[in-house]
C-alpha atoms as a PDB file:
ATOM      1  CA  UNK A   1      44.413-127.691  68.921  1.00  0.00           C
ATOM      2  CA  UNK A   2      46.919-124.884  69.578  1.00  0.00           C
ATOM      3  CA  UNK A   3      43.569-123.465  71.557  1.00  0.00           C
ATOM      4  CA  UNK A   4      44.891-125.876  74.236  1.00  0.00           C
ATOM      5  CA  UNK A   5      48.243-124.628  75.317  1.00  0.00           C
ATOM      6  CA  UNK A   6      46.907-120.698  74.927  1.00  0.00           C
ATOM      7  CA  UNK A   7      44.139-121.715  77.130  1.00  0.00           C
ATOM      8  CA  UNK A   8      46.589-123.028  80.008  1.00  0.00           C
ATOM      9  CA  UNK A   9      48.788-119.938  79.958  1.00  0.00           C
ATOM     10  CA  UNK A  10      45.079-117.456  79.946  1.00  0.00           C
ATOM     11  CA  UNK A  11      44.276-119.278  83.012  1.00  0.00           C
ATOM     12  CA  UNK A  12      47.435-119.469  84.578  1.00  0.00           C
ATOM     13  CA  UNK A  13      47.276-115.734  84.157  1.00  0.00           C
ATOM     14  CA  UNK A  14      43.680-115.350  85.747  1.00  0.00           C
ATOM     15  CA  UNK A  15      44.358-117.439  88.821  1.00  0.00           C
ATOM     16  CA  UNK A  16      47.600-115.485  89.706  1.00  0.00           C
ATOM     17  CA  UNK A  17      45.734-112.583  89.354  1.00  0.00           C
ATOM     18  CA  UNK A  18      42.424-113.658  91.058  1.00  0.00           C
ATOM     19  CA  UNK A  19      44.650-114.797  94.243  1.00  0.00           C
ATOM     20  CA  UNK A  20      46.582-111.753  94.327  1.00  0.00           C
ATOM     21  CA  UNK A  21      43.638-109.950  94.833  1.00  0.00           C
ATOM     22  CA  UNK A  22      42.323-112.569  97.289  1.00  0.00           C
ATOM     23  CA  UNK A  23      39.284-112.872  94.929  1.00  0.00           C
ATOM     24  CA  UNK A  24      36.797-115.799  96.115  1.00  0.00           C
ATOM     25  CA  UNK A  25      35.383-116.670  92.408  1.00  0.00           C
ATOM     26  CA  UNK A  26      36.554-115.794  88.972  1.00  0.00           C
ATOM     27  CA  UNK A  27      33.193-114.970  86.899  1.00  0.00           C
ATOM     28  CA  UNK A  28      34.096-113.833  83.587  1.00  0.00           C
ATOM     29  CA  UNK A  29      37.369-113.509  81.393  1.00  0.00           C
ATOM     30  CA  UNK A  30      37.278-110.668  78.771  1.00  0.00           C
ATOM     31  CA  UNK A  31      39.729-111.378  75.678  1.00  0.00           C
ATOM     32  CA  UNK A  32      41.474-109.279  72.947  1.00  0.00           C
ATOM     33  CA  UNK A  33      42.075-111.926  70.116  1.00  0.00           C
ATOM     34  CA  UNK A  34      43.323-110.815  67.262  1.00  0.00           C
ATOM     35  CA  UNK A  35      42.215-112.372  63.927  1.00  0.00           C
ATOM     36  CA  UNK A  36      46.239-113.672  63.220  1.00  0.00           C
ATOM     37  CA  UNK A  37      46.238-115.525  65.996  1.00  0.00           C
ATOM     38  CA  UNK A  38      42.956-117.816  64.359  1.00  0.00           C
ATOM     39  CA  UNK A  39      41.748-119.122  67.469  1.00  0.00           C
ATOM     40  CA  UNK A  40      38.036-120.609  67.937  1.00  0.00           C
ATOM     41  CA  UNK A  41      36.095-118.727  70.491  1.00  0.00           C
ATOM     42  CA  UNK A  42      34.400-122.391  71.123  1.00  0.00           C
ATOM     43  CA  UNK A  43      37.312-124.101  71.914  1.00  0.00           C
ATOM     44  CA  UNK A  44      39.034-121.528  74.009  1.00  0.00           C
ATOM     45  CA  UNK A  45      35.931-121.752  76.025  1.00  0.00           C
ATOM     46  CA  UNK A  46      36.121-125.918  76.002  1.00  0.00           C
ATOM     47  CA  UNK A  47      39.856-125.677  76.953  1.00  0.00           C
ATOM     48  CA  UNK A  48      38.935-122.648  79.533  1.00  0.00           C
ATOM     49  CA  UNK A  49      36.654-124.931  81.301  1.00  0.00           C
ATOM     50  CA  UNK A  50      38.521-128.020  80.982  1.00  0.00           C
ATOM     51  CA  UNK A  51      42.069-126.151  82.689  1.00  0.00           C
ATOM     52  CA  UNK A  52      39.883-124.211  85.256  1.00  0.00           C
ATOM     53  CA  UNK A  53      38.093-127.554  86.230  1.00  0.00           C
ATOM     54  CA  UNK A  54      38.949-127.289  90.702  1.00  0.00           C
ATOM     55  CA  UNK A  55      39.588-123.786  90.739  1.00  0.00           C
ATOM     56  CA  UNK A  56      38.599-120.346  91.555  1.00  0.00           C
ATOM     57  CA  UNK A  57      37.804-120.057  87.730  1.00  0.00           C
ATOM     58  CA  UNK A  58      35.530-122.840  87.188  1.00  0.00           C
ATOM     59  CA  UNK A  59      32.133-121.820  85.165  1.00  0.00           C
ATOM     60  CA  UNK A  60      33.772-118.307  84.373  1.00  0.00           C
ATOM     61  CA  UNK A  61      32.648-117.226  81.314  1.00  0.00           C
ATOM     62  CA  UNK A  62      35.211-116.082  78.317  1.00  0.00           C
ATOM     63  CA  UNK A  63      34.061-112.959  76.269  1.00  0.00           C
ATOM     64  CA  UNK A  64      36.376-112.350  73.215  1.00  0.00           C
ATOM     65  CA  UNK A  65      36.447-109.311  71.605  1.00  0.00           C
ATOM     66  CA  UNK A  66      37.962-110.133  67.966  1.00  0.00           C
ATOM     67  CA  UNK A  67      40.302-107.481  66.489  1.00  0.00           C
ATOM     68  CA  UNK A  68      40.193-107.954  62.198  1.00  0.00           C
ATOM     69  CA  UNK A  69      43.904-107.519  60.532  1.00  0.00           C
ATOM     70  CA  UNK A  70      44.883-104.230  59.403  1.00  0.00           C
ATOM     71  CA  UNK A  71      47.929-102.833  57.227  1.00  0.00           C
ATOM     72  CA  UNK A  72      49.843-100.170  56.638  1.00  0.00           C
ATOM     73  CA  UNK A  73      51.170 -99.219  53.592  1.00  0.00           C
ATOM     74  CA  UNK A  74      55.093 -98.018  53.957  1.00  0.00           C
ATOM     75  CA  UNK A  75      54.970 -96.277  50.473  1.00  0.00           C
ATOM     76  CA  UNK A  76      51.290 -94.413  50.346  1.00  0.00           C
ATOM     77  CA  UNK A  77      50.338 -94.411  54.140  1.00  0.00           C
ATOM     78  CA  UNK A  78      47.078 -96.325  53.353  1.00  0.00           C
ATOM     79  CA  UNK A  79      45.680 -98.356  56.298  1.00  0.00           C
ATOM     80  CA  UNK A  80      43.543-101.706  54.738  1.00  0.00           C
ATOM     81  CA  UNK A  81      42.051-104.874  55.732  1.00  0.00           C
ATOM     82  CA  UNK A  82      42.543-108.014  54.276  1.00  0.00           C
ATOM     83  CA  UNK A  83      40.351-111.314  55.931  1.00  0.00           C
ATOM     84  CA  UNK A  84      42.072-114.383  57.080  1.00  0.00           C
ATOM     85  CA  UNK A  85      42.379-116.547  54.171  1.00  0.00           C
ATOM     86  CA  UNK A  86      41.412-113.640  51.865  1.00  0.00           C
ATOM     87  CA  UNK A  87      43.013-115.505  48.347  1.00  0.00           C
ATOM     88  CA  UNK A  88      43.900-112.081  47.077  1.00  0.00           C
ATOM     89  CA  UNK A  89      47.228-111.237  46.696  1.00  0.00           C
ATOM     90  CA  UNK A  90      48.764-109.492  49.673  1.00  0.00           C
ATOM     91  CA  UNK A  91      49.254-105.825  48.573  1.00  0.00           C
ATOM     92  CA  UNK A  92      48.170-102.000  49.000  1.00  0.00           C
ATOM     93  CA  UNK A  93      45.221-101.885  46.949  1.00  0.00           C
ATOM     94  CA  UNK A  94      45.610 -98.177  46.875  1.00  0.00           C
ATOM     95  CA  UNK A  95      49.275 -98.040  45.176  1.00  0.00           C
ATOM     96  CA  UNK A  96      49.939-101.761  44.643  1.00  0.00           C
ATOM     97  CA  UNK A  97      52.666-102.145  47.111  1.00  0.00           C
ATOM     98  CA  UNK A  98      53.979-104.945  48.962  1.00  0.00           C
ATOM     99  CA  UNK A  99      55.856-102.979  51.574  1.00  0.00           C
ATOM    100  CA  UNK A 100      53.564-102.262  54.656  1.00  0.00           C
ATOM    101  CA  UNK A 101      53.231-103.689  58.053  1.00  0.00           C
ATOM    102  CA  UNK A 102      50.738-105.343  60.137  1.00  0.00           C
ATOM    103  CA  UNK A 103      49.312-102.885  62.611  1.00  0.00           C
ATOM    104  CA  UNK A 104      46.296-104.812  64.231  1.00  0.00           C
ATOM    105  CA  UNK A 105      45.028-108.650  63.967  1.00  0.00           C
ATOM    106  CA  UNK A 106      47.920-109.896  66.144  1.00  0.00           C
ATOM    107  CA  UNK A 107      46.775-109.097  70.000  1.00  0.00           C
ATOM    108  CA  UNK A 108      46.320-111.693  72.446  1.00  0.00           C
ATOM    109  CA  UNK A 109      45.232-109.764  75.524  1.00  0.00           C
ATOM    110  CA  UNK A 110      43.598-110.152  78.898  1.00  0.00           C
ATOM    111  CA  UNK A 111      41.398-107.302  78.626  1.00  0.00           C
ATOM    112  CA  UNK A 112      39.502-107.423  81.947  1.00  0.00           C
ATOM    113  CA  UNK A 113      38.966-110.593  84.788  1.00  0.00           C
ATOM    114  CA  UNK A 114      35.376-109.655  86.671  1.00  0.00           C
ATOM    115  CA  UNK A 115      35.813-111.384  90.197  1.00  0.00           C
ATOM    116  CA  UNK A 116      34.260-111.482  93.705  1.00  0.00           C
END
């Protein structure tokens, strides 16, 4: 449900933009999710069309590009991926570590809006 509230703020977004550039119809809304953020590219869709309803972004299609997490190992320097829910414990798996950092998997972008 948290799809919802993200939803509002993308289109908020896309409609200042869209009138700023005096655009007549918003046609498609290119995303940068990353995996972190766990949103469903079906519901962002539902809520896109259900906040755009009476606007200049009504029937604009959302593309999302999904970005997997990635980590970097403070100790080694090893960059590795770990899926969402992964049950394995949350460590290098070069050196064993459990100091690294996030480096991708948390974007929430507007990559592109394609108007006319």
């Amino acid at each position: 449900m948290h799809e919802l509230g993200v939803t509002r703020s993308i289109v908020d977004v896309v409609l200042r933009n869209a009138c700023s550039q005096q655009a007549k119809q918003v046609l498609s809304v290119s995303l940068v999710i990353g995996e972190m953020r766990n949103l469903e590219e079906e519901w962002v869709q539902r809520y896109f069309d259900r906040c755009a309803k009476g606007t200049l972004a009504e029937g604009a299609k959302i593309k999302i590009q999904k970005v997997p997490m990635a980590f970097y190992c403070n100790d080694c320097g090893s960059t590795f991926q770990l899926a969402m829910g992964s049950d394995r414990h949350m460590c290098c798996p070069d050196c064993g570590s459990e100091n690294y950092d996030m480096v991708t998997g948390g974007e929430l972008l507007i990559k592109e809006i394609e108007i006319r």
